[in-house]
PDB file of N, CA and C in Angstrom:
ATOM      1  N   UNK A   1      13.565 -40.538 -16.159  1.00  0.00           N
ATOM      2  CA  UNK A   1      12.997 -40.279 -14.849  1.00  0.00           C
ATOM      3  C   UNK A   1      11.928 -39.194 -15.000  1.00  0.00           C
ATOM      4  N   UNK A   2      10.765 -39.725 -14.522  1.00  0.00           N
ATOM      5  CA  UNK A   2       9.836 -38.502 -14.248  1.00  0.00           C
ATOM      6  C   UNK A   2       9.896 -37.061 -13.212  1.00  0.00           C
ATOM      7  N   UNK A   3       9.315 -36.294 -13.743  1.00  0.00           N
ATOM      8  CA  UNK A   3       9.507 -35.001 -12.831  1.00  0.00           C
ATOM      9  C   UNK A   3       9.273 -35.218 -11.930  1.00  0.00           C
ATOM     10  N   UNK A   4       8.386 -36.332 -10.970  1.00  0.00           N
ATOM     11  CA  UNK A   4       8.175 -35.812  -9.445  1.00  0.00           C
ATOM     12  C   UNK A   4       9.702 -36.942  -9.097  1.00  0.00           C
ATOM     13  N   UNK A   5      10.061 -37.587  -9.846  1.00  0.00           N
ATOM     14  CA  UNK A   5      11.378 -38.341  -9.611  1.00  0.00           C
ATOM     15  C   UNK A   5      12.345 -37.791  -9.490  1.00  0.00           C
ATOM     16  N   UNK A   6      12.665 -36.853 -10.226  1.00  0.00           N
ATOM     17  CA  UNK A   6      13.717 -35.446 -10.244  1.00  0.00           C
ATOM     18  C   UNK A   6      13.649 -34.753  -9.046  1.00  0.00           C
ATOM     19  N   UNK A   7      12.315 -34.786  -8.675  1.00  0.00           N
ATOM     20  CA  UNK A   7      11.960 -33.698  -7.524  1.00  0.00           C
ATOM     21  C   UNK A   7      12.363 -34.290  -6.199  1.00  0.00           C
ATOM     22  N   UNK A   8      12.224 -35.644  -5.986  1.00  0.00           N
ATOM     23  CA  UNK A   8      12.187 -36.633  -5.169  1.00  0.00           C
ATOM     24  C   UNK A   8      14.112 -36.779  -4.988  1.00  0.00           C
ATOM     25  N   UNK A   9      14.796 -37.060  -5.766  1.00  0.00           N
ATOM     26  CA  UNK A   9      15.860 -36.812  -5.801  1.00  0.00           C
ATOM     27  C   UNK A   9      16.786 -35.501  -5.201  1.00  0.00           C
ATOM     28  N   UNK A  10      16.080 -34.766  -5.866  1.00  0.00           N
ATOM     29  CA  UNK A  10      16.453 -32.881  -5.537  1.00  0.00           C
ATOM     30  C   UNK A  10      16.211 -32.548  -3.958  1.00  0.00           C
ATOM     31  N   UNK A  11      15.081 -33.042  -3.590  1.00  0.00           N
ATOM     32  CA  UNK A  11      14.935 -33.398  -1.830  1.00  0.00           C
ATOM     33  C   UNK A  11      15.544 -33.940  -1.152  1.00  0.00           C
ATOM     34  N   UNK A  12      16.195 -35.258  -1.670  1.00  0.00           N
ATOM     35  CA  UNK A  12      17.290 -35.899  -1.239  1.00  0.00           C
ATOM     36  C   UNK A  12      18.515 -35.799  -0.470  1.00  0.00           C
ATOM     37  N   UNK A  13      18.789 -34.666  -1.791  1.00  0.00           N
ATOM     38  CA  UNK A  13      19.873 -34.230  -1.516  1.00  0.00           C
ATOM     39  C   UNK A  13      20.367 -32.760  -1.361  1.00  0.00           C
ATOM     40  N   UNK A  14      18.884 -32.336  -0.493  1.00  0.00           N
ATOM     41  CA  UNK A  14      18.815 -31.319   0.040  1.00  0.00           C
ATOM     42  C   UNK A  14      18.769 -30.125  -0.923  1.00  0.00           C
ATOM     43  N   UNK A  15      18.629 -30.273  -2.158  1.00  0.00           N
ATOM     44  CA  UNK A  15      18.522 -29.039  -3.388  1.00  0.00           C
ATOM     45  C   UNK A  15      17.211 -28.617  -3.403  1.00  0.00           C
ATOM     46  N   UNK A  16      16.388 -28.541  -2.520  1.00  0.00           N
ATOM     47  CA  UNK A  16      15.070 -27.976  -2.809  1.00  0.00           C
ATOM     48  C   UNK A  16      14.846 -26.976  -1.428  1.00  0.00           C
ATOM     49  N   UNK A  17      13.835 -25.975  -1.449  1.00  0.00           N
ATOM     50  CA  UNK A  17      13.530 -25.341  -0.715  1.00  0.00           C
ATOM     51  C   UNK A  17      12.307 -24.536  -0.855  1.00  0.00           C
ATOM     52  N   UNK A  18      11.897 -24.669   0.683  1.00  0.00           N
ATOM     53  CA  UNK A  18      10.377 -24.163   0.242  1.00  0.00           C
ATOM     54  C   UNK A  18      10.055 -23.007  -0.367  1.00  0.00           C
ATOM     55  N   UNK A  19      10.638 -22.225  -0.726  1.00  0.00           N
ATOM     56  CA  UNK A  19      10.230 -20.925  -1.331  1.00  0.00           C
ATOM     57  C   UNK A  19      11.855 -20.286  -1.367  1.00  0.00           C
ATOM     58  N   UNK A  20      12.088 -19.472  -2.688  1.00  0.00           N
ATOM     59  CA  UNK A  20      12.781 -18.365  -2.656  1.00  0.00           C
ATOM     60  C   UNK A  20      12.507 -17.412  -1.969  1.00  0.00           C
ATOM     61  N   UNK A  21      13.627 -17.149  -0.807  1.00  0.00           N
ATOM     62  CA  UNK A  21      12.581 -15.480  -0.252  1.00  0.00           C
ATOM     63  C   UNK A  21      13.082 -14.366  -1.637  1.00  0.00           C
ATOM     64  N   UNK A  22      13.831 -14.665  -2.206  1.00  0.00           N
ATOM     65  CA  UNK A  22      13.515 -13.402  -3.347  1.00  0.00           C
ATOM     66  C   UNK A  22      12.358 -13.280  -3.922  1.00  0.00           C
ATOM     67  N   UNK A  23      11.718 -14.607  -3.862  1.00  0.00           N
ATOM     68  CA  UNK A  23       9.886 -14.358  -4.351  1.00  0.00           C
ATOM     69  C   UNK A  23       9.302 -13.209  -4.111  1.00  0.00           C
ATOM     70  N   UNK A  24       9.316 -13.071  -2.156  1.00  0.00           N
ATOM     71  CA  UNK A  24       8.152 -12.665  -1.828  1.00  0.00           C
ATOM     72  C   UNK A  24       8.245 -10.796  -1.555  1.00  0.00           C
ATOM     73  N   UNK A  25       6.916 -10.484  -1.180  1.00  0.00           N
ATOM     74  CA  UNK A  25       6.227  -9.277  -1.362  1.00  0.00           C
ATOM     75  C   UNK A  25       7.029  -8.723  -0.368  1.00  0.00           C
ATOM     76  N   UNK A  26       7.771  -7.776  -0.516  1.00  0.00           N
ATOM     77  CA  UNK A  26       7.984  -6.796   0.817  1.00  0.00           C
ATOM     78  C   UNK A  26       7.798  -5.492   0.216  1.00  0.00           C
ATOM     79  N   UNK A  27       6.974  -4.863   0.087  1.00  0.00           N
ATOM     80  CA  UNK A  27       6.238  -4.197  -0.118  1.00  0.00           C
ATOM     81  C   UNK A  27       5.613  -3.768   1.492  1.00  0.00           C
ATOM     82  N   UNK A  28       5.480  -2.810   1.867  1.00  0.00           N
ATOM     83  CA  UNK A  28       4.756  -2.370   3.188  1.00  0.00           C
ATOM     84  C   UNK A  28       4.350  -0.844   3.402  1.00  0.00           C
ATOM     85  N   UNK A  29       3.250  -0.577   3.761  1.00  0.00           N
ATOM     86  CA  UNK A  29       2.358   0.745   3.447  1.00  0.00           C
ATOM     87  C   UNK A  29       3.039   1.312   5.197  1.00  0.00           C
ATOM     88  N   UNK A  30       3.505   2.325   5.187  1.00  0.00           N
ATOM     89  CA  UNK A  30       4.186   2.534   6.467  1.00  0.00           C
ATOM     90  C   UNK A  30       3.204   3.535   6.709  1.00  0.00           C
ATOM     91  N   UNK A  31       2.256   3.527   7.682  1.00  0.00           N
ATOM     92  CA  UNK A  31       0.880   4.791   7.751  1.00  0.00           C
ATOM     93  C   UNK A  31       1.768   5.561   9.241  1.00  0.00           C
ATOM     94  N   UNK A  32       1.284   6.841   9.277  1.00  0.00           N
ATOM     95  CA  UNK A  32       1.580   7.771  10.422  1.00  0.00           C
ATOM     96  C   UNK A  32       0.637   7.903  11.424  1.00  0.00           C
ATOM     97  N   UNK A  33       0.822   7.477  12.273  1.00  0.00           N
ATOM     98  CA  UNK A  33      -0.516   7.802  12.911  1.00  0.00           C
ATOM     99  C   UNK A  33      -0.131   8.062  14.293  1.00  0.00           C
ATOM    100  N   UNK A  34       1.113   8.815  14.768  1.00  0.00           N
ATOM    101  CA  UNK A  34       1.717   9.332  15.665  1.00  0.00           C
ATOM    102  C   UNK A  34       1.117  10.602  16.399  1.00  0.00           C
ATOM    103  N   UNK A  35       0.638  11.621  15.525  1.00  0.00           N
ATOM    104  CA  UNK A  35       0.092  13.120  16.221  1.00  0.00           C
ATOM    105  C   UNK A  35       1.298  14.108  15.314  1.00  0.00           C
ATOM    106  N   UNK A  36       1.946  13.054  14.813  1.00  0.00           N
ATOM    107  CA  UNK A  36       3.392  14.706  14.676  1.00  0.00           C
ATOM    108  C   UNK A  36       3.842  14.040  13.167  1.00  0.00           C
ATOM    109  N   UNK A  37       4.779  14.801  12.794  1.00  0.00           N
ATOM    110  CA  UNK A  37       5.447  14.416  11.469  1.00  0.00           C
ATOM    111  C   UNK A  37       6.281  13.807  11.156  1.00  0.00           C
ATOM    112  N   UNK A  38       6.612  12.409  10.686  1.00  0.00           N
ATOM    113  CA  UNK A  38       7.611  11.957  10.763  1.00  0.00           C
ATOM    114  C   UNK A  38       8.949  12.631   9.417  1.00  0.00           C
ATOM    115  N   UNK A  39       9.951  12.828  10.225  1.00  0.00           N
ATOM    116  CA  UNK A  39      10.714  13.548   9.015  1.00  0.00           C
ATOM    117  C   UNK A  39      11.824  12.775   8.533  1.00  0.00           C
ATOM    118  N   UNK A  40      12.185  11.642   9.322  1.00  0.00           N
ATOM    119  CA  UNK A  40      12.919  10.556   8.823  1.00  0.00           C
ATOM    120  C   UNK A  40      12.571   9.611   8.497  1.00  0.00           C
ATOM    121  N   UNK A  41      12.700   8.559   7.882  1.00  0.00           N
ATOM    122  CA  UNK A  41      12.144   6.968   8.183  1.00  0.00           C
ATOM    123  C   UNK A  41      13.347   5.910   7.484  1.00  0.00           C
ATOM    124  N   UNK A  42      13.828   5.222   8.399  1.00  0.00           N
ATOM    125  CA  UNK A  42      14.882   4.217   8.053  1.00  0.00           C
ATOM    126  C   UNK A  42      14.541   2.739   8.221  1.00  0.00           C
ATOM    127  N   UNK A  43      14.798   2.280   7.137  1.00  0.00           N
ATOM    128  CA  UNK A  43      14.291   0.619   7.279  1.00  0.00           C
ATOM    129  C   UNK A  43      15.738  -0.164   6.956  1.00  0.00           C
ATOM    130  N   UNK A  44      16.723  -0.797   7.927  1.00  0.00           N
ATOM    131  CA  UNK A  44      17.399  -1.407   7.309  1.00  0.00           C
ATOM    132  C   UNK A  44      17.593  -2.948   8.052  1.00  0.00           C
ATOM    133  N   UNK A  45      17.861  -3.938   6.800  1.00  0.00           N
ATOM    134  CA  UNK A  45      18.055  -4.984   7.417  1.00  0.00           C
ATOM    135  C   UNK A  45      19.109  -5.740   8.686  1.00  0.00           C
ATOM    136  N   UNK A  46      18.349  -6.885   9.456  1.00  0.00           N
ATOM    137  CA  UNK A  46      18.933  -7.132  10.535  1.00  0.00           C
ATOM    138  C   UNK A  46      20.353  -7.462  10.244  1.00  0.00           C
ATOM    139  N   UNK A  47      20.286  -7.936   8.825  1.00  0.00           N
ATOM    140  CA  UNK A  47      22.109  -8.137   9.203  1.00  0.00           C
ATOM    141  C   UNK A  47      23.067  -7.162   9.100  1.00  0.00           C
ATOM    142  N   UNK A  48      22.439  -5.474   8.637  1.00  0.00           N
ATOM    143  CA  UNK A  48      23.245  -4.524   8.770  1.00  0.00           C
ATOM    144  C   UNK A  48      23.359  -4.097  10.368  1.00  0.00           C
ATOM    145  N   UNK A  49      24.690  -3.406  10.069  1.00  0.00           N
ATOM    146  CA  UNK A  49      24.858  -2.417  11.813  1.00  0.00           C
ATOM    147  C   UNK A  49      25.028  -1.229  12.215  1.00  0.00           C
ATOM    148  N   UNK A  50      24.170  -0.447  10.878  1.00  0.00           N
ATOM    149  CA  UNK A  50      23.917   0.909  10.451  1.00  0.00           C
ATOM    150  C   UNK A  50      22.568   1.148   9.463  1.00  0.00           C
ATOM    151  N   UNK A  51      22.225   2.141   9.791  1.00  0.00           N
ATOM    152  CA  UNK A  51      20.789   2.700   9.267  1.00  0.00           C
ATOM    153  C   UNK A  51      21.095   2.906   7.913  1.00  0.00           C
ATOM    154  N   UNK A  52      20.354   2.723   6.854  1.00  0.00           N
ATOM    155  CA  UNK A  52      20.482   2.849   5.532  1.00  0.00           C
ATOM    156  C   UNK A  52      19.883   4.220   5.689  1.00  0.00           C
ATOM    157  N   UNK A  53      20.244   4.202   4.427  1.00  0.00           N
ATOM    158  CA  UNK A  53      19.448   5.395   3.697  1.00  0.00           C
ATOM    159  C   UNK A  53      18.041   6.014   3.989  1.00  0.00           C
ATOM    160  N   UNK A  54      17.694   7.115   4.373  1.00  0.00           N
ATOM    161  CA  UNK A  54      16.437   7.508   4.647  1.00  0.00           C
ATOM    162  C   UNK A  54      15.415   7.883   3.542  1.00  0.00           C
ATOM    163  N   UNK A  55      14.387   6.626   3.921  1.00  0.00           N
ATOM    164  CA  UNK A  55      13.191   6.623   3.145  1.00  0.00           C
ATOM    165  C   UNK A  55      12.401   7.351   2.431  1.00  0.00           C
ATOM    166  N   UNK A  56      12.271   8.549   3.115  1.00  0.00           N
ATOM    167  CA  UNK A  56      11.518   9.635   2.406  1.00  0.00           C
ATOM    168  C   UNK A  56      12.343  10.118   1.950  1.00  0.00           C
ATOM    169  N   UNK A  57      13.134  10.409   1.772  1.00  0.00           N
ATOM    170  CA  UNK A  57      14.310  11.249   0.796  1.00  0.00           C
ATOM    171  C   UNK A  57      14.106  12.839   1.218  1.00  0.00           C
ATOM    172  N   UNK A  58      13.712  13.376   0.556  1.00  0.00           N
ATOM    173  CA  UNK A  58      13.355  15.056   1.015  1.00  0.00           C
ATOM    174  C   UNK A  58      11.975  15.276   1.812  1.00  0.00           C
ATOM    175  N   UNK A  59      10.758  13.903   1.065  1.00  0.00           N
ATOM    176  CA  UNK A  59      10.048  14.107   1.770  1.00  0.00           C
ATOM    177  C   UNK A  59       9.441  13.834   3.296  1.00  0.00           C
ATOM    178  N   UNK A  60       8.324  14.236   4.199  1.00  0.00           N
ATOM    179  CA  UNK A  60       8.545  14.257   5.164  1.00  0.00           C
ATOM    180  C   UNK A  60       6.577  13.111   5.145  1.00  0.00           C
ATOM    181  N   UNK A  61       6.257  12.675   6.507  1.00  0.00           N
ATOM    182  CA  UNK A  61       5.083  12.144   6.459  1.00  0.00           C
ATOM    183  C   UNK A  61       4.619  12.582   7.456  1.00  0.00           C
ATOM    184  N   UNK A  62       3.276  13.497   6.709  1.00  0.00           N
ATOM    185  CA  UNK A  62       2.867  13.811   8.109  1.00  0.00           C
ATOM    186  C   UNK A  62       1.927  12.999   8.817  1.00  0.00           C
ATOM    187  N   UNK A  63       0.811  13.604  10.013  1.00  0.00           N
ATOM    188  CA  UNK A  63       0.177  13.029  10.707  1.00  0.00           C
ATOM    189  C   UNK A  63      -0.901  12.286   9.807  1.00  0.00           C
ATOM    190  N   UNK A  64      -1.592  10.944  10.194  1.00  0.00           N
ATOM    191  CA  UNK A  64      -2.400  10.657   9.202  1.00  0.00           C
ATOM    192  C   UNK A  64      -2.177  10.382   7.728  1.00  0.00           C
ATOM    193  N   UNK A  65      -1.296  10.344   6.929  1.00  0.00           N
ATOM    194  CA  UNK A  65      -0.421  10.309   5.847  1.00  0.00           C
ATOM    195  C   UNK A  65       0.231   8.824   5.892  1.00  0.00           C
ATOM    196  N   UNK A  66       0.167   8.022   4.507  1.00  0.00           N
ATOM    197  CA  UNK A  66       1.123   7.121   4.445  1.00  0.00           C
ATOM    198  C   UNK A  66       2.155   7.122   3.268  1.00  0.00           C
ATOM    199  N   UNK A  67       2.912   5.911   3.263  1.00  0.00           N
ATOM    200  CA  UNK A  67       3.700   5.519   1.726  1.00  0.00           C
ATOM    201  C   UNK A  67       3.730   4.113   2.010  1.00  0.00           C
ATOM    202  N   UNK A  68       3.596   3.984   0.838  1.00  0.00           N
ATOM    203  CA  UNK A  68       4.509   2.125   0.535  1.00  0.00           C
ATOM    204  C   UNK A  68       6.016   2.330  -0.130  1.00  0.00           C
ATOM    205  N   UNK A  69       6.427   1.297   0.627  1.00  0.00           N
ATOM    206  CA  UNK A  69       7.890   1.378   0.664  1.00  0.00           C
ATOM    207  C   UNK A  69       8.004  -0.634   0.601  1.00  0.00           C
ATOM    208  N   UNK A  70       8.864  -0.536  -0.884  1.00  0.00           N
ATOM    209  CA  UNK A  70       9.616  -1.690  -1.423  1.00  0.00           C
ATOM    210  C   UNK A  70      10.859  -2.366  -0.374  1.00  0.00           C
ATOM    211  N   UNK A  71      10.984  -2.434   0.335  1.00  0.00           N
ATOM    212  CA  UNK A  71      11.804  -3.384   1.544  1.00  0.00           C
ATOM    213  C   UNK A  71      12.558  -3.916   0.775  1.00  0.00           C
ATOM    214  N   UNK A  72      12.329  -4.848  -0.788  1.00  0.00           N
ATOM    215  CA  UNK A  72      13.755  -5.524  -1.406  1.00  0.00           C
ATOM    216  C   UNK A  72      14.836  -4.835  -1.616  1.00  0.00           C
ATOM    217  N   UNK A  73      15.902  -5.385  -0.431  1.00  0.00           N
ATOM    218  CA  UNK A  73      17.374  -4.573  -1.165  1.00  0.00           C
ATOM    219  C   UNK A  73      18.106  -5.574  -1.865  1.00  0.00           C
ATOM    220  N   UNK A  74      17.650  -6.698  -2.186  1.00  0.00           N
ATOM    221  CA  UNK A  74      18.225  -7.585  -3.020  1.00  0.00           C
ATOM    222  C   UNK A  74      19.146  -8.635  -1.841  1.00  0.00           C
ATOM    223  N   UNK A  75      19.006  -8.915  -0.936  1.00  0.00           N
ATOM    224  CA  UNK A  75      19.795  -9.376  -0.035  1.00  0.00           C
ATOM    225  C   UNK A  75      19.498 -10.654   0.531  1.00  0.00           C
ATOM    226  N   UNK A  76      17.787 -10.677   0.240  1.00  0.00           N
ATOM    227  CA  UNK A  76      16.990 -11.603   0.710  1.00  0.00           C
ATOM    228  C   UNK A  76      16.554 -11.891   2.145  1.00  0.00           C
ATOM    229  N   UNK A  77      16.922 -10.695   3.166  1.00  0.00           N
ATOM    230  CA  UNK A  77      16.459 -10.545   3.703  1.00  0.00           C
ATOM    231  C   UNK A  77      14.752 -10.255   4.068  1.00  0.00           C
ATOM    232  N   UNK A  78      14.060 -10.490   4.984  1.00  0.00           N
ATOM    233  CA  UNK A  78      12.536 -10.520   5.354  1.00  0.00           C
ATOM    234  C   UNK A  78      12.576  -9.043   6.844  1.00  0.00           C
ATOM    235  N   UNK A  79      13.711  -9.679   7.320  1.00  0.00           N
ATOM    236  CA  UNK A  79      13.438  -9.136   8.860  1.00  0.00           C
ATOM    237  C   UNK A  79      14.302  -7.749   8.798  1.00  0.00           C
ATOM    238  N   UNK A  80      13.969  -7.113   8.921  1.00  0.00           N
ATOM    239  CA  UNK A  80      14.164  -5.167   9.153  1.00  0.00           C
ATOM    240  C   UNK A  80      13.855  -4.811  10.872  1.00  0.00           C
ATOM    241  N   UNK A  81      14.581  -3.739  10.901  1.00  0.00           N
ATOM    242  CA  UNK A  81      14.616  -2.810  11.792  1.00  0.00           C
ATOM    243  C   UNK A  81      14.144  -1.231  11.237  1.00  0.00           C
ATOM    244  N   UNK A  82      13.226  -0.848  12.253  1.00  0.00           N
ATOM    245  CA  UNK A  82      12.571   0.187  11.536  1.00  0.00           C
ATOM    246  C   UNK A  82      12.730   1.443  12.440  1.00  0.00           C
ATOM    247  N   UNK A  83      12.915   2.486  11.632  1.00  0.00           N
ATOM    248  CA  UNK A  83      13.620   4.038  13.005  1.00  0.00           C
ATOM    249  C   UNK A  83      12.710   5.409  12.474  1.00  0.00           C
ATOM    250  N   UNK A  84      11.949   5.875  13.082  1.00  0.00           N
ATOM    251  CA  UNK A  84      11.095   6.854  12.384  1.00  0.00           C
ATOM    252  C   UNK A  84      11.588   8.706  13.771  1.00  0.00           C
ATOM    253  N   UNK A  85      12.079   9.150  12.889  1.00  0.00           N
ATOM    254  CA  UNK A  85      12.328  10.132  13.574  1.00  0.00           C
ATOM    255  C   UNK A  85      11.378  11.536  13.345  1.00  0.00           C
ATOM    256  N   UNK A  86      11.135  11.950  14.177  1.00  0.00           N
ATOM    257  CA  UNK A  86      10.090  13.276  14.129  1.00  0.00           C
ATOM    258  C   UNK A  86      10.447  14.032  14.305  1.00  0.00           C
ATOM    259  N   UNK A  87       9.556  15.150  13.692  1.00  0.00           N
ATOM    260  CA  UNK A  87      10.372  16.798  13.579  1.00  0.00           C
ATOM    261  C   UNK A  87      10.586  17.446  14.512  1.00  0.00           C
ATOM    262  N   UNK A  88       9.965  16.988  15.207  1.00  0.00           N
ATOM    263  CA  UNK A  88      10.589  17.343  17.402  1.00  0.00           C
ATOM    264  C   UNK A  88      11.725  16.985  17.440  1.00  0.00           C
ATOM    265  N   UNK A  89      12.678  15.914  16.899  1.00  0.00           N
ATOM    266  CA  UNK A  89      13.602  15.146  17.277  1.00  0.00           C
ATOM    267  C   UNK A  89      13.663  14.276  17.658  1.00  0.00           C
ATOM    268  N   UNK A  90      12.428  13.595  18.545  1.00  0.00           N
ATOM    269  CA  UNK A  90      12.045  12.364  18.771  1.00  0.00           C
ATOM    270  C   UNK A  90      11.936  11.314  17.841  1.00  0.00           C
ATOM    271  N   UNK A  91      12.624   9.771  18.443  1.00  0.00           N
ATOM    272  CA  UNK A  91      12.476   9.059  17.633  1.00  0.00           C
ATOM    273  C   UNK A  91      11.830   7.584  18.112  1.00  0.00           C
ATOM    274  N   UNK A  92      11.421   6.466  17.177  1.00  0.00           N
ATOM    275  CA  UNK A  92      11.259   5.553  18.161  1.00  0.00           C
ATOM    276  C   UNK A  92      11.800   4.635  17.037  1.00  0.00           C
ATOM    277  N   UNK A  93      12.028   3.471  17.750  1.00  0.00           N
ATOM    278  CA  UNK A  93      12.894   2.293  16.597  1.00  0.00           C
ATOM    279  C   UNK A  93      12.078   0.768  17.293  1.00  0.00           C
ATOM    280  N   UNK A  94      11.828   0.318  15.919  1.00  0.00           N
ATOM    281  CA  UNK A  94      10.864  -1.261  15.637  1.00  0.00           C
ATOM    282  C   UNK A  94      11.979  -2.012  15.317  1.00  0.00           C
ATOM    283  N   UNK A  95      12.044  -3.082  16.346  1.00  0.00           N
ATOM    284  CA  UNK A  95      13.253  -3.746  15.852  1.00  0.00           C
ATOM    285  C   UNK A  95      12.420  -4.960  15.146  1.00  0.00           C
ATOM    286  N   UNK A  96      13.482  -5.798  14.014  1.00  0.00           N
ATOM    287  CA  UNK A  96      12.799  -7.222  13.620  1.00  0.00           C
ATOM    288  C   UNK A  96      11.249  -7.072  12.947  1.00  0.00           C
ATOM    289  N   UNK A  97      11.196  -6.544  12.356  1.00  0.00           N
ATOM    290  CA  UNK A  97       9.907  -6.831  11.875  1.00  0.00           C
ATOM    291  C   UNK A  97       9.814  -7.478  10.294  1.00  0.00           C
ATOM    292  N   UNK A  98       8.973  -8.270  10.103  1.00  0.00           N
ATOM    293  CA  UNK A  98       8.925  -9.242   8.896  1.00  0.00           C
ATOM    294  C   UNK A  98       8.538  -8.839   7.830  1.00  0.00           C
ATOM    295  N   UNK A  99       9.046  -7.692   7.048  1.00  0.00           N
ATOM    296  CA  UNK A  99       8.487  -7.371   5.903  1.00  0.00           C
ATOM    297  C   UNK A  99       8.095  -8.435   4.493  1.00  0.00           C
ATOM    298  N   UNK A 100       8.134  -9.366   4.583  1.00  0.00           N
ATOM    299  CA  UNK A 100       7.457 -10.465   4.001  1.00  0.00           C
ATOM    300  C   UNK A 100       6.115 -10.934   4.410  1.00  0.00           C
ATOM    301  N   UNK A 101       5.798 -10.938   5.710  1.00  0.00           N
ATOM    302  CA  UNK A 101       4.711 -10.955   6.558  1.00  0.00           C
ATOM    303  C   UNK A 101       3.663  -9.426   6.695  1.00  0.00           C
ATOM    304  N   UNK A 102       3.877  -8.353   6.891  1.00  0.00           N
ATOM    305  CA  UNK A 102       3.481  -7.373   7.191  1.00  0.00           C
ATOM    306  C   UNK A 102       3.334  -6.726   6.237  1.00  0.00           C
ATOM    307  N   UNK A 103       1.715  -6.004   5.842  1.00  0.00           N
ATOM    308  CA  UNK A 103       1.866  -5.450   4.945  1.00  0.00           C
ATOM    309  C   UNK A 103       1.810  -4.270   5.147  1.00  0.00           C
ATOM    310  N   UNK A 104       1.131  -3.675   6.318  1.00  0.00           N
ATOM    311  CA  UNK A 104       1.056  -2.446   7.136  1.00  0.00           C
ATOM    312  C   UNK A 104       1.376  -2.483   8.432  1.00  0.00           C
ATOM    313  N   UNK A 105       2.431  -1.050   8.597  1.00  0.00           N
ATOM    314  CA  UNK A 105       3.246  -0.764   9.515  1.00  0.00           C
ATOM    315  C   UNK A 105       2.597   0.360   9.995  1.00  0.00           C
ATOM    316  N   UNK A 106       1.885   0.598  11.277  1.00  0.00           N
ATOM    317  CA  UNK A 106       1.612   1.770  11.650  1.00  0.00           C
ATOM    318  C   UNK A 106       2.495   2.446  12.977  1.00  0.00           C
ATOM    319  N   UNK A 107       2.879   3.692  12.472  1.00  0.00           N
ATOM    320  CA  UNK A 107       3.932   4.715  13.692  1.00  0.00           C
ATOM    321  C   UNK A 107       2.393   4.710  14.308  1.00  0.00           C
ATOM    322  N   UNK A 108       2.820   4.419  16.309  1.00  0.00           N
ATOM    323  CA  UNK A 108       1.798   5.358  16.635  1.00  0.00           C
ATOM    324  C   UNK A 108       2.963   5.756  17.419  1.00  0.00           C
ATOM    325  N   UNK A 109       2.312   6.373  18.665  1.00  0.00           N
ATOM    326  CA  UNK A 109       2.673   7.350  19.707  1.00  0.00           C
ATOM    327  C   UNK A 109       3.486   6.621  20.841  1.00  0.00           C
TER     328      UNK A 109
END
């Protein structure tokens, strides 16, 4: 049997799929562009029901300032919830957003 015969088969019976999402890029440049500093930043996926780990670790982002931040937690998740807390205490939270899709995330105000 030829390969597109294999392939044709593999469709069949439902063994194929359009893409691995472990493929793709989640990679996302998270820019500040709020007025203030963000001193937290939490990205965790929709199927969790708690905030992971905070992004900057010690560091903080200020106004105008970005990072790229790797989104793969190995889960294969795309869709995140995003929580950026500021050194006021204020916070604001992005729910669902497609880090497979998006390559820049901008905090504003």
């Amino acid at each position: 049997m030829t390969f597109w015969g294999h392939l044709a088969v593999a469709a069949a019976l439902g063994l194929v799929v359009a893409g691995p999402a472990a493929a793709l890029d989640r990679k996302v440049t998270i820019v500040n562009n709020s007025g203030i500093t963000i001193s937290y930043f939490y990205g965790s996926n929709v199927g969790t029901t708690f905030w992971e780990e905070d992004l900057l670790a010690s560091d903080v982002l200020a106004n105008g300032a970005s990072v790229v931040v790797n989104f793969d937690d190995t889960t294969g998740y795309c869709r995140f919830d995003f929580r950026a807390i500021f050194d006021d205490g204020t916070e604001i939270v992005k729910k669902d957003v497609n880090v497979c899709e998006v390559a820049t995330f901008t905090v504003n105000p």
